[in-house]
C-alpha atoms as a PDB file:
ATOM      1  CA  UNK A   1      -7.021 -50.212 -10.684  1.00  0.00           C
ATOM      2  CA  UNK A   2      -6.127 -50.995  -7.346  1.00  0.00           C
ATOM      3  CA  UNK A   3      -2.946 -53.326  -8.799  1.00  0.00           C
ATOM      4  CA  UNK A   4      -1.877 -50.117 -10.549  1.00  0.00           C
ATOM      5  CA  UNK A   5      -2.224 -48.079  -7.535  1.00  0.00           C
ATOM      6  CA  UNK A   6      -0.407 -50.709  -5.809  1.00  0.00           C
ATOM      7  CA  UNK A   7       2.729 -50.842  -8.340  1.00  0.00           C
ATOM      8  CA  UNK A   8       3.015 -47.152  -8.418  1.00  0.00           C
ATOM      9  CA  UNK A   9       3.380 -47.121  -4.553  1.00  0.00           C
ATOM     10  CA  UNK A  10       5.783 -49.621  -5.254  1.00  0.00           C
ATOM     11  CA  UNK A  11       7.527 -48.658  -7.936  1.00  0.00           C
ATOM     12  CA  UNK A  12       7.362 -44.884  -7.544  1.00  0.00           C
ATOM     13  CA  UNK A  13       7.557 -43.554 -11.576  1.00  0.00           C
ATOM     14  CA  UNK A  14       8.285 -40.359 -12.680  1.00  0.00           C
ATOM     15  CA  UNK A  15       5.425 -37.946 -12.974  1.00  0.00           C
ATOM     16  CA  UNK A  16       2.776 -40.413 -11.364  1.00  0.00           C
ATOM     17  CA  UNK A  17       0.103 -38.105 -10.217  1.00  0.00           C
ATOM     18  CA  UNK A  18      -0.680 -41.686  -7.979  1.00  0.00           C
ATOM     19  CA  UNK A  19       2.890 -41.305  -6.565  1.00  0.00           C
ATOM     20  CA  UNK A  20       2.778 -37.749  -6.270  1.00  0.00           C
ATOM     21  CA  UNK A  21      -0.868 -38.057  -3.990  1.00  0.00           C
ATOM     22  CA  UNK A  22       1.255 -40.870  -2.059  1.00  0.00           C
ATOM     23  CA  UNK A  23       4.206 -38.283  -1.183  1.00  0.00           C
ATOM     24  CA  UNK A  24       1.516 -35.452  -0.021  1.00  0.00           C
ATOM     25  CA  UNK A  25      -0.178 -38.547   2.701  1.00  0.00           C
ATOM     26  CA  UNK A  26      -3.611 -39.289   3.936  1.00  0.00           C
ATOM     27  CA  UNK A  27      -4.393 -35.551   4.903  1.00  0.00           C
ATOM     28  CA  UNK A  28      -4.032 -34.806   1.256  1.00  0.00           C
ATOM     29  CA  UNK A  29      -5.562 -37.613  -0.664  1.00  0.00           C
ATOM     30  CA  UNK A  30      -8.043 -37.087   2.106  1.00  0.00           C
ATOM     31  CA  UNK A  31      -8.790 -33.468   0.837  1.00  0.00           C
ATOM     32  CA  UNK A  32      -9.144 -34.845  -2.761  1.00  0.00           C
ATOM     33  CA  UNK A  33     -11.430 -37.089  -2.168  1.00  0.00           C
ATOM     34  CA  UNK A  34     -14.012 -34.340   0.038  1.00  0.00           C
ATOM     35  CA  UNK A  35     -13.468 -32.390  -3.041  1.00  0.00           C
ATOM     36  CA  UNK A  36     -14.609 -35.538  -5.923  1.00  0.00           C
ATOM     37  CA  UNK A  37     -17.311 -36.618  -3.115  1.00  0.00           C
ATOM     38  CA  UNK A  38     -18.962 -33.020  -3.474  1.00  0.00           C
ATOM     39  CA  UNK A  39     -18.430 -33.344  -7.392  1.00  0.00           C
ATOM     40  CA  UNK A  40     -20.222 -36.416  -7.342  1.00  0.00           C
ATOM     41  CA  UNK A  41     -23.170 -34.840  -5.075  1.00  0.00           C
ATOM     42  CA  UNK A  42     -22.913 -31.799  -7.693  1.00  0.00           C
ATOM     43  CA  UNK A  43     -23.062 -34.346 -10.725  1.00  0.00           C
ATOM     44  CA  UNK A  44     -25.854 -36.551  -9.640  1.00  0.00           C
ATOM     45  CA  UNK A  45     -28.180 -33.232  -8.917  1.00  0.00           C
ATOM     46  CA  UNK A  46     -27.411 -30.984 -11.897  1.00  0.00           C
ATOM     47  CA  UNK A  47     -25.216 -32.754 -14.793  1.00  0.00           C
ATOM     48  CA  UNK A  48     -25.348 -35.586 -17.263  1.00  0.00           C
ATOM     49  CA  UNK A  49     -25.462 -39.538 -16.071  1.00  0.00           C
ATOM     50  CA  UNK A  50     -21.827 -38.964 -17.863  1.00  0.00           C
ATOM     51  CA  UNK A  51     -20.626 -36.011 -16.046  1.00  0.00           C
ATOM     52  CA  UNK A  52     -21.664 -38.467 -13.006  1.00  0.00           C
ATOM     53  CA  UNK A  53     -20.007 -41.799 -14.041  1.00  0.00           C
ATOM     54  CA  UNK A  54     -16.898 -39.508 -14.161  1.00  0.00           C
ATOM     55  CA  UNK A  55     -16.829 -37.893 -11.175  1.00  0.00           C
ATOM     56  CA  UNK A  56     -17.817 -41.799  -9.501  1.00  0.00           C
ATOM     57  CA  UNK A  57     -14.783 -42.659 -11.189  1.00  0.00           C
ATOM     58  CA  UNK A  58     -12.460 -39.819  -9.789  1.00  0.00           C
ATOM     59  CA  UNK A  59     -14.144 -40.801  -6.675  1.00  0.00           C
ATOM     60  CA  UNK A  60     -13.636 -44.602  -6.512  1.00  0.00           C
ATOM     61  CA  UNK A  61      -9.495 -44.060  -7.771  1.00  0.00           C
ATOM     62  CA  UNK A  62      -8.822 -41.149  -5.031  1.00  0.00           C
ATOM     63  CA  UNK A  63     -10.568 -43.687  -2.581  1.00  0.00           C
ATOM     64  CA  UNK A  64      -8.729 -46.496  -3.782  1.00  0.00           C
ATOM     65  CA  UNK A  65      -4.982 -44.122  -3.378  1.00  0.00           C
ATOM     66  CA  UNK A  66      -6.448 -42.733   0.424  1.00  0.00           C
ATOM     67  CA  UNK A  67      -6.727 -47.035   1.679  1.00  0.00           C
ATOM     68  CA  UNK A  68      -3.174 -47.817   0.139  1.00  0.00           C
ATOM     69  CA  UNK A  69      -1.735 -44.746   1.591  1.00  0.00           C
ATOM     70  CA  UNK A  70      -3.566 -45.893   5.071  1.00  0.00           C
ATOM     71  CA  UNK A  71      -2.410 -49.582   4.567  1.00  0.00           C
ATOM     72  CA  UNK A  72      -6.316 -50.551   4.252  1.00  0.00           C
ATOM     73  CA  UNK A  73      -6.675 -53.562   1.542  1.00  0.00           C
ATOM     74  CA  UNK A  74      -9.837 -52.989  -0.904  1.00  0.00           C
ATOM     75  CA  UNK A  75     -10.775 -56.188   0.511  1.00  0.00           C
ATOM     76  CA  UNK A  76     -11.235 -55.340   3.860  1.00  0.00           C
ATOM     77  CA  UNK A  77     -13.699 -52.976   2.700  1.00  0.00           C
ATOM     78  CA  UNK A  78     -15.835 -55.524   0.939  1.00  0.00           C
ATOM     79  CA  UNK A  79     -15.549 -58.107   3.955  1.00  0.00           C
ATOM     80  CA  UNK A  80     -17.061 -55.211   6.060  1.00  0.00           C
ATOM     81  CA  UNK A  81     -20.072 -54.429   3.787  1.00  0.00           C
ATOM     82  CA  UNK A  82     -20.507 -58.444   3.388  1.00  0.00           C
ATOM     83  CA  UNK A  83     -20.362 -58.388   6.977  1.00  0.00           C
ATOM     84  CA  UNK A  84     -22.886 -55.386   7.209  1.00  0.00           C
ATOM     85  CA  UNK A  85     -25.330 -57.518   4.305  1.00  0.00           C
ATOM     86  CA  UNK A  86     -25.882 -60.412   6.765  1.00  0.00           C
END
């Protein structure tokens, strides 16, 4: 996922909903993902273990858009929690 996200940045298609989060910028994507965090939160208290893997998974890609709109690799995210496990 984060390869695609990355070649859409690049790239730019037509009618990417990646691209088109990219073109609003961070204060956007950052909206989106409040909004899937409190889905999550809603799905994990009230709704199926499905309804939950989906809204972790509309979490995890809005995420994923929000660090390559911010120029943050994935990677430096999993050095800091292998930092933080030590």
């Amino acid at each position: 996922l984060r390869a695609v996200i990355a070649a859409r940045a690049t790239e730019r298609p037509p009618g990417s909903y990646t691209v088109d989060l990219l073109d609003h910028g961070p204060v956007k994507i950052s909206q989106k993902v409040g909004e899937e965090a409190i889905e999550v939160v809603v799905a994990a208290n009230a709704e199926s273990p499905e309804r939950l893997a989906s809204e972790a998974a509309d979490l995890l890609y809005h995420l994923l858009v929000l660090l390559e709109a911010k120029g943050v690799s994935a990677d430096a995210v999993w050095d800091e929690l292998e930092r933080r496990a030590r």
